[in-house]
PDB file of N, CA and C in Angstrom:
ATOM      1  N   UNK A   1       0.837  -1.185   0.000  1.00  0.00           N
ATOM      2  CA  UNK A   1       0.000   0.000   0.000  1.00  0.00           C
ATOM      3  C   UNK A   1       0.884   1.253   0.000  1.00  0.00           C
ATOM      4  N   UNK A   2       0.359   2.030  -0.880  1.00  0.00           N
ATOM      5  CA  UNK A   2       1.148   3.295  -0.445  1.00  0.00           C
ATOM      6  C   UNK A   2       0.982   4.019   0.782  1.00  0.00           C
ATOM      7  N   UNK A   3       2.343   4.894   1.092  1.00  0.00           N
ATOM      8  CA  UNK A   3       1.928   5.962   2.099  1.00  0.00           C
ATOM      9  C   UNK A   3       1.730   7.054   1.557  1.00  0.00           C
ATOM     10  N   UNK A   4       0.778   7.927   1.821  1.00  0.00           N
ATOM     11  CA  UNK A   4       0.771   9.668   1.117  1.00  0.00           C
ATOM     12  C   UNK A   4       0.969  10.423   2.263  1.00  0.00           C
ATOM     13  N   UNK A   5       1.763  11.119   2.170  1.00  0.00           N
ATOM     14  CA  UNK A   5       2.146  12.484   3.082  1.00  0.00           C
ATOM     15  C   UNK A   5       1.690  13.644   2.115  1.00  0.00           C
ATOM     16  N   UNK A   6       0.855  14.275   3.770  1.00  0.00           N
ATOM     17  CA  UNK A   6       0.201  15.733   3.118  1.00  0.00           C
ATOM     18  C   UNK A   6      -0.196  16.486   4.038  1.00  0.00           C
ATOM     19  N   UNK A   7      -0.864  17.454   3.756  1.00  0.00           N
ATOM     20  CA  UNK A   7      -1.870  17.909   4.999  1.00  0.00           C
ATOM     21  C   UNK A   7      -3.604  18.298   4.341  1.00  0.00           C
ATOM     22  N   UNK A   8      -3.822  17.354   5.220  1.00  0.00           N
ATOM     23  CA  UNK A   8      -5.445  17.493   4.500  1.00  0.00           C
ATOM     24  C   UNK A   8      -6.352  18.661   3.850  1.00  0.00           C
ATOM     25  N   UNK A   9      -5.684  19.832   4.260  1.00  0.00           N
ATOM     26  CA  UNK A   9      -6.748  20.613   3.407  1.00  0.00           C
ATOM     27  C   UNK A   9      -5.340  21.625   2.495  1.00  0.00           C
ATOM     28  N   UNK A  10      -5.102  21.100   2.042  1.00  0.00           N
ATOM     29  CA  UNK A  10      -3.909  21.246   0.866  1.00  0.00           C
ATOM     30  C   UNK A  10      -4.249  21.311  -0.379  1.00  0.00           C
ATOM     31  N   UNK A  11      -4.822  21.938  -1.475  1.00  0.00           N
ATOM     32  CA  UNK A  11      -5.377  21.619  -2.483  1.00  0.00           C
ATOM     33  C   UNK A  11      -4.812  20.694  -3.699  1.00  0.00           C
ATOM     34  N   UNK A  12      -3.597  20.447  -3.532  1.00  0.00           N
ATOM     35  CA  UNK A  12      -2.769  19.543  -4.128  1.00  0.00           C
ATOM     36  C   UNK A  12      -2.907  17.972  -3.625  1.00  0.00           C
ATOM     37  N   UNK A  13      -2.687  18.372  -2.511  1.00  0.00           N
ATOM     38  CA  UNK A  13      -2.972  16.817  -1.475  1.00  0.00           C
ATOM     39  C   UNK A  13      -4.409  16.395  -1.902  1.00  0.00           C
ATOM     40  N   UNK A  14      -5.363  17.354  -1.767  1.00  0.00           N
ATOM     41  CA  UNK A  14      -6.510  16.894  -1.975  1.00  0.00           C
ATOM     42  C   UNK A  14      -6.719  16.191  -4.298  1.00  0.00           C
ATOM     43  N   UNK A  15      -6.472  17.308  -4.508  1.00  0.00           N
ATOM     44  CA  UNK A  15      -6.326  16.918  -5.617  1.00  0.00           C
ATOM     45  C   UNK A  15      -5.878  15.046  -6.312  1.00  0.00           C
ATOM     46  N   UNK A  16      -4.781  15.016  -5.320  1.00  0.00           N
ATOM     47  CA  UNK A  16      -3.816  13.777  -5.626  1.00  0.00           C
ATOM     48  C   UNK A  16      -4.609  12.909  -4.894  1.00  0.00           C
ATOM     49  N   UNK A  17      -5.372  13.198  -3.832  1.00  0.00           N
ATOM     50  CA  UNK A  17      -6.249  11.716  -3.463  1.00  0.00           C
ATOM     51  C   UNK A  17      -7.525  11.318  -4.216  1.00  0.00           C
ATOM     52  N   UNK A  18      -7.809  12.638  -4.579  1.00  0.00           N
ATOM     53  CA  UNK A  18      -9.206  12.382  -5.853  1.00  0.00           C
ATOM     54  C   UNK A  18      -8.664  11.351  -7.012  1.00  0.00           C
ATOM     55  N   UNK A  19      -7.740  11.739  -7.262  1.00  0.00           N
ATOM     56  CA  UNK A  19      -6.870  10.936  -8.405  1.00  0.00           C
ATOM     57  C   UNK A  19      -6.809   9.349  -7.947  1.00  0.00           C
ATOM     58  N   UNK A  20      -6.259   9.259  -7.160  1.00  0.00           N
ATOM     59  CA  UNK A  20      -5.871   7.911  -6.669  1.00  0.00           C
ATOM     60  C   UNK A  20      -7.098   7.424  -6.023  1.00  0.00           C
ATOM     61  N   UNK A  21      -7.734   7.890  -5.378  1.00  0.00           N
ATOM     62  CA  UNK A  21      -9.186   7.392  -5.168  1.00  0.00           C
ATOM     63  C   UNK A  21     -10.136   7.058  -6.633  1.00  0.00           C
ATOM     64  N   UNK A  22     -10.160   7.802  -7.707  1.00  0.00           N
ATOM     65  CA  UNK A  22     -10.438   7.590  -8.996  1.00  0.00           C
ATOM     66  C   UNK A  22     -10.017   6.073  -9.562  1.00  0.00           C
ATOM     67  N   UNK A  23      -8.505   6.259  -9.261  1.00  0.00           N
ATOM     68  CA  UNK A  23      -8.121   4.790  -9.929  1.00  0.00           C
ATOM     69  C   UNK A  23      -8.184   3.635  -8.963  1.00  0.00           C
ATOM     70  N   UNK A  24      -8.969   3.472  -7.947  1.00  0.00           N
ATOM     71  CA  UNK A  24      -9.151   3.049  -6.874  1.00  0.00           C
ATOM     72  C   UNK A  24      -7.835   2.031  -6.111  1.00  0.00           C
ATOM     73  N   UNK A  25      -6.555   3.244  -6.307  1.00  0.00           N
ATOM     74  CA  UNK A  25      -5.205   2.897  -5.741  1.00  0.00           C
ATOM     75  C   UNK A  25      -5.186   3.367  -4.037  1.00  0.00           C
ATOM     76  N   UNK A  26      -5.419   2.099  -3.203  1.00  0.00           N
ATOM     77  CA  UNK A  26      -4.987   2.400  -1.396  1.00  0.00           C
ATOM     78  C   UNK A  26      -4.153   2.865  -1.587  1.00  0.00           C
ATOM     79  N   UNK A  27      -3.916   4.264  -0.186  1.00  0.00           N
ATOM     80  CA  UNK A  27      -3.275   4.800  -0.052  1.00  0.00           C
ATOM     81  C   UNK A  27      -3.711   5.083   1.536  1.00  0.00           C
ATOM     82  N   UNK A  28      -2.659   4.817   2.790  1.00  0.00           N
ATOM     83  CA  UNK A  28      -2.565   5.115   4.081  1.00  0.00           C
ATOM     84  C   UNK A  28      -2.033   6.675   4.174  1.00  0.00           C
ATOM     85  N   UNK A  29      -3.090   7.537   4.338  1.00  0.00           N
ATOM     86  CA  UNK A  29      -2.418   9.100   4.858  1.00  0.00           C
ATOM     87  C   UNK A  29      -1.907   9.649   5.617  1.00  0.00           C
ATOM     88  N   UNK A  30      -1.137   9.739   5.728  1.00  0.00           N
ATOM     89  CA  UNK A  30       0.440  10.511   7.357  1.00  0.00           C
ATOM     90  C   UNK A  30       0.222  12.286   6.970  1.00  0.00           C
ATOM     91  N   UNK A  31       0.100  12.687   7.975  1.00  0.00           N
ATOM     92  CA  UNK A  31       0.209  14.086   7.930  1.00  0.00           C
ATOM     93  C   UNK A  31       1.670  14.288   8.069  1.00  0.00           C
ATOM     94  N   UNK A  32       1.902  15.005   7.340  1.00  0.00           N
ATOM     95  CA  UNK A  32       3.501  15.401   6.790  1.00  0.00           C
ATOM     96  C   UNK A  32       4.191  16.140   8.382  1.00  0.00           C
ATOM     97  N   UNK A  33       2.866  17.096   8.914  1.00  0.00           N
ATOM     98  CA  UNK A  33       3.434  17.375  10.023  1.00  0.00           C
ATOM     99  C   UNK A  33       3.905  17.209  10.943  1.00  0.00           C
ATOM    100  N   UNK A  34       4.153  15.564  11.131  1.00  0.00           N
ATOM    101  CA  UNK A  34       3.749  14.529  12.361  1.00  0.00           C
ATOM    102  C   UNK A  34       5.537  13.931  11.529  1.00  0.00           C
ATOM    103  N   UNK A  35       5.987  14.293  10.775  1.00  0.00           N
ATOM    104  CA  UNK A  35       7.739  13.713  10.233  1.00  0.00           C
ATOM    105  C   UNK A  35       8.292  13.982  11.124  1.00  0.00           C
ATOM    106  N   UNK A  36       9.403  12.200  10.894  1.00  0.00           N
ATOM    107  CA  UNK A  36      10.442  12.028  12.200  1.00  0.00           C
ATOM    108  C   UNK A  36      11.625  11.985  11.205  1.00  0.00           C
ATOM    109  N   UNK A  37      12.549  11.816  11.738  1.00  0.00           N
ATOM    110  CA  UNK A  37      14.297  11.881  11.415  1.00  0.00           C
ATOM    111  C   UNK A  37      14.153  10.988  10.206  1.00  0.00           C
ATOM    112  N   UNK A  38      13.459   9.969  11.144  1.00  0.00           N
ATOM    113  CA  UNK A  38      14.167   8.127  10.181  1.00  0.00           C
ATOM    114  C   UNK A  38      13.366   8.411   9.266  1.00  0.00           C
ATOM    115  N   UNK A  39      12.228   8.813   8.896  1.00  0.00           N
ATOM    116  CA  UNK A  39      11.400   9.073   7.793  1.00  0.00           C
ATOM    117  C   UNK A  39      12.079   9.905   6.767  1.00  0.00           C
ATOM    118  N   UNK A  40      12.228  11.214   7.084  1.00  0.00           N
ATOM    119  CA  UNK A  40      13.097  12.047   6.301  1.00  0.00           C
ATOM    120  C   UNK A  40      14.158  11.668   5.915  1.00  0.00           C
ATOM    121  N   UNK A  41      15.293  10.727   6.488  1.00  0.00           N
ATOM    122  CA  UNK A  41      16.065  10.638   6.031  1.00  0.00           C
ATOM    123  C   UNK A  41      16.129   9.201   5.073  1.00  0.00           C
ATOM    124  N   UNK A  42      15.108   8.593   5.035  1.00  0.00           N
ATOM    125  CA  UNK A  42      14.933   7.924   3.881  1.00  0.00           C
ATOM    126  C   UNK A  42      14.402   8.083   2.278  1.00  0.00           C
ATOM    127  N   UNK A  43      13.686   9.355   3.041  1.00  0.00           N
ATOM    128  CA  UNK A  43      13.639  10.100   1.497  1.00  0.00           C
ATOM    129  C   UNK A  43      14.512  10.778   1.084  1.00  0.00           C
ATOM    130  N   UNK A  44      15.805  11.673   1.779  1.00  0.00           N
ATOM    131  CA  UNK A  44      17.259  11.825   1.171  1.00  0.00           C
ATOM    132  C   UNK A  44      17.671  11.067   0.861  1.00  0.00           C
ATOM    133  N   UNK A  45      17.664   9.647   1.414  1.00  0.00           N
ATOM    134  CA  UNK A  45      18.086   8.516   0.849  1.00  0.00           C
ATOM    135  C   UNK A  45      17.933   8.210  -0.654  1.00  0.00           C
ATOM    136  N   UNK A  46      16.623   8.655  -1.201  1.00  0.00           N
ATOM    137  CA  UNK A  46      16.162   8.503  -1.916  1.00  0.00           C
ATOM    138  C   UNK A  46      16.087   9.718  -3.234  1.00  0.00           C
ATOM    139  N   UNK A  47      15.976  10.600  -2.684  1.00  0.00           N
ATOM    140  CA  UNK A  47      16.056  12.173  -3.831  1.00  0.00           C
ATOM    141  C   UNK A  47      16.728  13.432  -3.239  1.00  0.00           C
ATOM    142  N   UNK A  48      16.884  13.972  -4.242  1.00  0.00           N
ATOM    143  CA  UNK A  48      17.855  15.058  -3.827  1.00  0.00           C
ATOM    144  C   UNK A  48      16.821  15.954  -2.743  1.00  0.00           C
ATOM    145  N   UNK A  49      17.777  16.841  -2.414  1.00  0.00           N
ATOM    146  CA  UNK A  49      17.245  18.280  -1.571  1.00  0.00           C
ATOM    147  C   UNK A  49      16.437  19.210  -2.304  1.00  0.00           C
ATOM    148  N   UNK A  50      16.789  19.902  -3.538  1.00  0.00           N
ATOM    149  CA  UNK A  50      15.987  20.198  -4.330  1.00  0.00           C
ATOM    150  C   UNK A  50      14.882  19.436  -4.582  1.00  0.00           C
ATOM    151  N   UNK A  51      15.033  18.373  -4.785  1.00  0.00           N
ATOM    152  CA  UNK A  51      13.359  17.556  -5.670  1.00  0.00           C
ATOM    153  C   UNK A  51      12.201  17.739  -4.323  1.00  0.00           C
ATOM    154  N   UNK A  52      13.215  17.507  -3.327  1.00  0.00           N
ATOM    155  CA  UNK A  52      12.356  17.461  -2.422  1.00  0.00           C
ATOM    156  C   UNK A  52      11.646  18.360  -1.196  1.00  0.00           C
ATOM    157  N   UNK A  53      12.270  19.851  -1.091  1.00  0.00           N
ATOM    158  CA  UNK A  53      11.752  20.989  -0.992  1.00  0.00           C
ATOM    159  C   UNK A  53      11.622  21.774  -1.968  1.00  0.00           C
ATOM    160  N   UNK A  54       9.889  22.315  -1.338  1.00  0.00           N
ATOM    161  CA  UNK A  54       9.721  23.456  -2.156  1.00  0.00           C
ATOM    162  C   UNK A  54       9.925  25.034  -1.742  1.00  0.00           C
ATOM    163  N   UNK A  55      10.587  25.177  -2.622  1.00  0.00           N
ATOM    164  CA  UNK A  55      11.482  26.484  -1.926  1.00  0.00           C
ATOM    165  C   UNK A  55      10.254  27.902  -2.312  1.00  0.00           C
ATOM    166  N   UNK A  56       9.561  27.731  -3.659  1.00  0.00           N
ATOM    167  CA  UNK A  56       8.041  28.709  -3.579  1.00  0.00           C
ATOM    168  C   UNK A  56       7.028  28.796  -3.141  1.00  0.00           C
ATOM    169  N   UNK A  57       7.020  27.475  -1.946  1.00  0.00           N
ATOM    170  CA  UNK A  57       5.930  27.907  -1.036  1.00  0.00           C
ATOM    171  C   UNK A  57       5.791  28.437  -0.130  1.00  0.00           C
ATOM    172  N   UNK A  58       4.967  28.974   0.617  1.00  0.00           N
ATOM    173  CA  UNK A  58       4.550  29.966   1.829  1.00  0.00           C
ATOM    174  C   UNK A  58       5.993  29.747   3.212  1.00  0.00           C
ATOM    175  N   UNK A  59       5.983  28.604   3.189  1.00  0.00           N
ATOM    176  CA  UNK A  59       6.672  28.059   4.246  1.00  0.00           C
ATOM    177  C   UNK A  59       8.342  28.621   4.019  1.00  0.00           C
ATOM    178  N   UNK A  60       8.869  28.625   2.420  1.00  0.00           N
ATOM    179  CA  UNK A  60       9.936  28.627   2.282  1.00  0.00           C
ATOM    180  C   UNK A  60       9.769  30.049   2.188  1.00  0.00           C
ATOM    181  N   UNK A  61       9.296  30.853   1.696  1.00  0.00           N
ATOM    182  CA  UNK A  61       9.218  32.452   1.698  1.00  0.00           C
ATOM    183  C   UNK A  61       9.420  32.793   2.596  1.00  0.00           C
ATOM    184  N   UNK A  62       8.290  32.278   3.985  1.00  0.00           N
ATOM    185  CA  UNK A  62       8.331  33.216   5.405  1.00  0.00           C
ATOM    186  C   UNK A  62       9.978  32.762   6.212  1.00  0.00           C
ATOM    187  N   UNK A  63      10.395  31.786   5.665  1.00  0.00           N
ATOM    188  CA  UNK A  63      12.031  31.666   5.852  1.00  0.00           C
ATOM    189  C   UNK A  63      12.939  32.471   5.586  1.00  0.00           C
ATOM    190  N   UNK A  64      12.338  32.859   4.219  1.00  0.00           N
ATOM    191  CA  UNK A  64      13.249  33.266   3.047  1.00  0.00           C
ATOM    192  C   UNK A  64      14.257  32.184   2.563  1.00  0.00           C
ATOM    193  N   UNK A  65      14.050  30.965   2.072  1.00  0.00           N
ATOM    194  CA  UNK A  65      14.782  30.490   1.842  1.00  0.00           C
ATOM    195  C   UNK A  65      14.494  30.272   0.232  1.00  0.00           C
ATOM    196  N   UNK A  66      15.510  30.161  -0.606  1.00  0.00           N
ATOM    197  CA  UNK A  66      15.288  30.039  -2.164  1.00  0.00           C
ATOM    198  C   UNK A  66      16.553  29.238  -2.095  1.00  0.00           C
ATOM    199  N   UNK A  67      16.405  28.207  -3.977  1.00  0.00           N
ATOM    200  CA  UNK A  67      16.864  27.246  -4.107  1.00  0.00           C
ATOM    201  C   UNK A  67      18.635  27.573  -3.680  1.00  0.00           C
ATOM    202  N   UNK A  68      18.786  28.880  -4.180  1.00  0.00           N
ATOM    203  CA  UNK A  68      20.287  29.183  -3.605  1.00  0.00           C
ATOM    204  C   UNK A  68      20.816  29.348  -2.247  1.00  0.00           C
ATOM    205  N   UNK A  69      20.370  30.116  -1.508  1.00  0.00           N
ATOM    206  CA  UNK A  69      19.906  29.502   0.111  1.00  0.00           C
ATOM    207  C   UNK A  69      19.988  28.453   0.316  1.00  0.00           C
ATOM    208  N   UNK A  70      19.437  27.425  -0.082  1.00  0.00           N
ATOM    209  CA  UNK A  70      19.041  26.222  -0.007  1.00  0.00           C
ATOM    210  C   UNK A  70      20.410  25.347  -0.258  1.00  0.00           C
ATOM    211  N   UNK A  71      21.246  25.582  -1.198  1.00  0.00           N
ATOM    212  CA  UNK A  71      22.298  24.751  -2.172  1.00  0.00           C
ATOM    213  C   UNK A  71      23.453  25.180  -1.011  1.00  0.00           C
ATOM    214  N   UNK A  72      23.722  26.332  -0.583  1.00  0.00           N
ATOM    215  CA  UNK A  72      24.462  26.617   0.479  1.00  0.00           C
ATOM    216  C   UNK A  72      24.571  26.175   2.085  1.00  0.00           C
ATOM    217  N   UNK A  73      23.161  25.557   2.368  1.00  0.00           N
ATOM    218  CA  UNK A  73      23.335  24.319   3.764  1.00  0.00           C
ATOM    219  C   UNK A  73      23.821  23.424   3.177  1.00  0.00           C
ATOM    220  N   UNK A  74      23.921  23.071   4.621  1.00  0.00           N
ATOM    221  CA  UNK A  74      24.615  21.555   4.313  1.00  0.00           C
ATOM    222  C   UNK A  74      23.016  20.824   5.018  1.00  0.00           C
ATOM    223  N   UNK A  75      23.878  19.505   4.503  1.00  0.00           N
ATOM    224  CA  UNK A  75      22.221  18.475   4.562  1.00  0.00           C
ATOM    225  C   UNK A  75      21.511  18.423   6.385  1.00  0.00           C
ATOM    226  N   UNK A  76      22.690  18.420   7.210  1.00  0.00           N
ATOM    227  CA  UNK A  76      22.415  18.725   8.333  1.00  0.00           C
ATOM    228  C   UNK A  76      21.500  19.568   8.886  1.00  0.00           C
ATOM    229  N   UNK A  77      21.884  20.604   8.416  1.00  0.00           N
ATOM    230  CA  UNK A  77      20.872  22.126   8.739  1.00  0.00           C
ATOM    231  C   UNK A  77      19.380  21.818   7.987  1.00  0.00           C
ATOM    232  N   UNK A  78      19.846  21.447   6.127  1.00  0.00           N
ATOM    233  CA  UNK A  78      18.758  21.265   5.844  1.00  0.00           C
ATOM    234  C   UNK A  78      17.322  20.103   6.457  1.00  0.00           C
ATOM    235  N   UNK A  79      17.871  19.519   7.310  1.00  0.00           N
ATOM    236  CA  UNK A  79      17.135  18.351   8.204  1.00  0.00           C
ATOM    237  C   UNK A  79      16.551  18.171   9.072  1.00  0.00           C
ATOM    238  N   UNK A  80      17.249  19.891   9.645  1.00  0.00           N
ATOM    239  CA  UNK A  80      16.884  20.140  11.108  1.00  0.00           C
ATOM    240  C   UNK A  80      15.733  21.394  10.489  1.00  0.00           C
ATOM    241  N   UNK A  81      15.816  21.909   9.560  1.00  0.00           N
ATOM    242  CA  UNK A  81      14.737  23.263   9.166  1.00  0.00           C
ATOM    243  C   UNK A  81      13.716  22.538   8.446  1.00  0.00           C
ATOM    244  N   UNK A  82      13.941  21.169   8.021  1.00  0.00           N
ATOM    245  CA  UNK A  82      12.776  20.297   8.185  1.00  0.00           C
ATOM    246  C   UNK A  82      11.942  19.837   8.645  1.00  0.00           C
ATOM    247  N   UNK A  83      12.497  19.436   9.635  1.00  0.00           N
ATOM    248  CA  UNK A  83      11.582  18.900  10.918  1.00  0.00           C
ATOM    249  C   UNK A  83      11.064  19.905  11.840  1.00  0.00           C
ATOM    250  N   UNK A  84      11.805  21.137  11.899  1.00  0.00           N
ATOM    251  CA  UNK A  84      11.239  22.095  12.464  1.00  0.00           C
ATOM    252  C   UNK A  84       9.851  22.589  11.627  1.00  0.00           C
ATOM    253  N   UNK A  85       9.874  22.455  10.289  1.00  0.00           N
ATOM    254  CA  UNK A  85       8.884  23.566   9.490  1.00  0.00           C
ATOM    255  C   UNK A  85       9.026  22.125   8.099  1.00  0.00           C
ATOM    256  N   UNK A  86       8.198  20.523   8.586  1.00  0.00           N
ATOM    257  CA  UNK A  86       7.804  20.029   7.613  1.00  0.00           C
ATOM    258  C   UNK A  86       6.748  20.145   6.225  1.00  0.00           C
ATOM    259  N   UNK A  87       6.536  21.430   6.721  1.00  0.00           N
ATOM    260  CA  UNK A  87       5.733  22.115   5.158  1.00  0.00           C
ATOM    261  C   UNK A  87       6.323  22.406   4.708  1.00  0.00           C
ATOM    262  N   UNK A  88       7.707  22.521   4.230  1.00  0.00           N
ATOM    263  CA  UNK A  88       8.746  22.849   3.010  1.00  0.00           C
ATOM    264  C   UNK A  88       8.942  21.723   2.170  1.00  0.00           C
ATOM    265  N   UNK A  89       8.395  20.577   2.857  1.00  0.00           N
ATOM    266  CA  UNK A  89       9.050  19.612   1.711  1.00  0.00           C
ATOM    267  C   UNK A  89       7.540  19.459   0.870  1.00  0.00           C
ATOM    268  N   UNK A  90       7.670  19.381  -0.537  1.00  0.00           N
ATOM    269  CA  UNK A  90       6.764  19.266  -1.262  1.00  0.00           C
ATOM    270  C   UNK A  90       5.506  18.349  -1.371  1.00  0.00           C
ATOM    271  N   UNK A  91       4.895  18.716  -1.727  1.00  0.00           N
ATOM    272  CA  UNK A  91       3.041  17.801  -1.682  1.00  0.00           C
ATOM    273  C   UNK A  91       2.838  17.596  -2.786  1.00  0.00           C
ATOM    274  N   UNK A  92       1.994  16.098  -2.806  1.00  0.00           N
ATOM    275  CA  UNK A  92       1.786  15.601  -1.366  1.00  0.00           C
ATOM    276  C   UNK A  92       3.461  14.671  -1.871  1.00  0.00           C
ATOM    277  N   UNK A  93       3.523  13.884  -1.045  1.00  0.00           N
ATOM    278  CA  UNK A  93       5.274  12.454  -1.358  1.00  0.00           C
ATOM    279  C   UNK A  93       4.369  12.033  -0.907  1.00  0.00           C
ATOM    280  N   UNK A  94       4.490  10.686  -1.665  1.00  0.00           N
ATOM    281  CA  UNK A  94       4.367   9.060  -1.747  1.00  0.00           C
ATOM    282  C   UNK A  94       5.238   8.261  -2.035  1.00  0.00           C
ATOM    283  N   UNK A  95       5.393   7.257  -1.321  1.00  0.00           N
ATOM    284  CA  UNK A  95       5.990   6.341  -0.849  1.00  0.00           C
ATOM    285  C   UNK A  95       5.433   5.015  -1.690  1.00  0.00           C
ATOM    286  N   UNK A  96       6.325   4.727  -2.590  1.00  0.00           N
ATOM    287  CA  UNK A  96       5.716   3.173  -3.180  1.00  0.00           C
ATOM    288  C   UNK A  96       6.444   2.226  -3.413  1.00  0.00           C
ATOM    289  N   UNK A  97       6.557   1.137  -2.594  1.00  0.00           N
ATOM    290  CA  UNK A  97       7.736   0.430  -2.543  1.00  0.00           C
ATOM    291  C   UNK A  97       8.879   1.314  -2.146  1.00  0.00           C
ATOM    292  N   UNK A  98       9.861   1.328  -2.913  1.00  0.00           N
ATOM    293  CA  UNK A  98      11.171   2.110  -2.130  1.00  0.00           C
ATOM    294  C   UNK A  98      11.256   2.742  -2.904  1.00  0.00           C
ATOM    295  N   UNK A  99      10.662   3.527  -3.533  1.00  0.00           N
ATOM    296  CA  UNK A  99      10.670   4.913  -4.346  1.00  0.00           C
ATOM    297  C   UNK A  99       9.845   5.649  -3.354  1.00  0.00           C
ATOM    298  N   UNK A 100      10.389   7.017  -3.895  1.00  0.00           N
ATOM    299  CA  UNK A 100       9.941   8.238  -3.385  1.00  0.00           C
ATOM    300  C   UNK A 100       9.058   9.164  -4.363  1.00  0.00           C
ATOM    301  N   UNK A 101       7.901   9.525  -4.650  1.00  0.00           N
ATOM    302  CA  UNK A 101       7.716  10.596  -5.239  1.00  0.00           C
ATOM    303  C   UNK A 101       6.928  11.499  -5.085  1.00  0.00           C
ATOM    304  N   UNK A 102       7.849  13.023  -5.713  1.00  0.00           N
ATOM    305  CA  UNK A 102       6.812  14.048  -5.171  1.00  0.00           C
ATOM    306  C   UNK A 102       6.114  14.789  -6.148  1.00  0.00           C
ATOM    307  N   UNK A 103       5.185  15.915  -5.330  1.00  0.00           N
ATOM    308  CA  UNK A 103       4.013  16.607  -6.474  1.00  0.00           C
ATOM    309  C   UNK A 103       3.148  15.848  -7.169  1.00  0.00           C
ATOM    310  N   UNK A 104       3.247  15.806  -8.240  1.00  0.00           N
ATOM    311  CA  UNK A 104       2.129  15.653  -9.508  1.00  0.00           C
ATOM    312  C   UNK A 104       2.909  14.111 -10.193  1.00  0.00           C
ATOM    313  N   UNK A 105       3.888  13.490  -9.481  1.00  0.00           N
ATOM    314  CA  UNK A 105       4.455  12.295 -10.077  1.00  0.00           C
ATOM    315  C   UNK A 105       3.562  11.230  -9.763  1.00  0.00           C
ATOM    316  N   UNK A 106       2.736  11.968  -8.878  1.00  0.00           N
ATOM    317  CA  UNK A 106       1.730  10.443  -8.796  1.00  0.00           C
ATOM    318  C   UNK A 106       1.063  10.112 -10.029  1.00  0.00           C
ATOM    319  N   UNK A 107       0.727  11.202 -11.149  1.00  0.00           N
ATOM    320  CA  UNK A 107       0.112  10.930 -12.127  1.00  0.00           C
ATOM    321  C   UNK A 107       0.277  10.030 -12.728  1.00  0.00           C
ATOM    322  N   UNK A 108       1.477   9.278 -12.513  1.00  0.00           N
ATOM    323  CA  UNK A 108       2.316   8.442 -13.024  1.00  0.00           C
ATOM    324  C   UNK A 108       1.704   6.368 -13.130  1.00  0.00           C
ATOM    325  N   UNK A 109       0.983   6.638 -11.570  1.00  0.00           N
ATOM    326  CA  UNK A 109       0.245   5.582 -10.986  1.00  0.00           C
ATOM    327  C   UNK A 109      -1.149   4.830 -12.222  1.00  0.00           C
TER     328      UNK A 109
END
């Protein structure tokens, strides 16, 4: 089964479960807000820092953080401004098998 990370009234998140509810693909929902270490760091495991924050959303603005900002932490920092403020990483990620994917890659399903 997949996992979807999101936050429920997300219009993207919502979007992507209409979809997958459409193709009548299970999917177990984790609120993104509720991310631990070992979680996150299996999706670095898995995709870059870029793929996987979004640096134009609300969250990354009221930071100020942009992709260049961004390229200048190191993965450390970037891990810890994660877990502090898990709405930077992009919506919704799913988890399928041992892939990672984010945004609109679910279309893919």
């Amino acid at each position: 089964m997949l996992k979807f990370y999101g936050i429920k009234n997300c219009n993207s998140v919502k979007k992507a479960m209409d979809y997958l509810n459409s193709k009548q693909i299970e999917f177990e929902f984790l609120d993104i807000k509720k991310l631990d270490e070992e979680t996150l760091n299996f999706w670095f495991s898995k995709r870059s820092v870029l793929e996987l924050v979004n640096t134009a959303g609300m969250s990354a603005r009221k930071l100020g953080l942009n992709k260049e900002k961004l390229q200048n932490l190191n993965q450390d920092e970037i891990k810890v401004m994660i877990l502090q403020n898990p709405t930077l990483i992009k919506r919704p990620l799913i988890v399928k098998d041992d892939e990672v994917f984010v945004a609109k890659e679910y279309e893919s399903f």
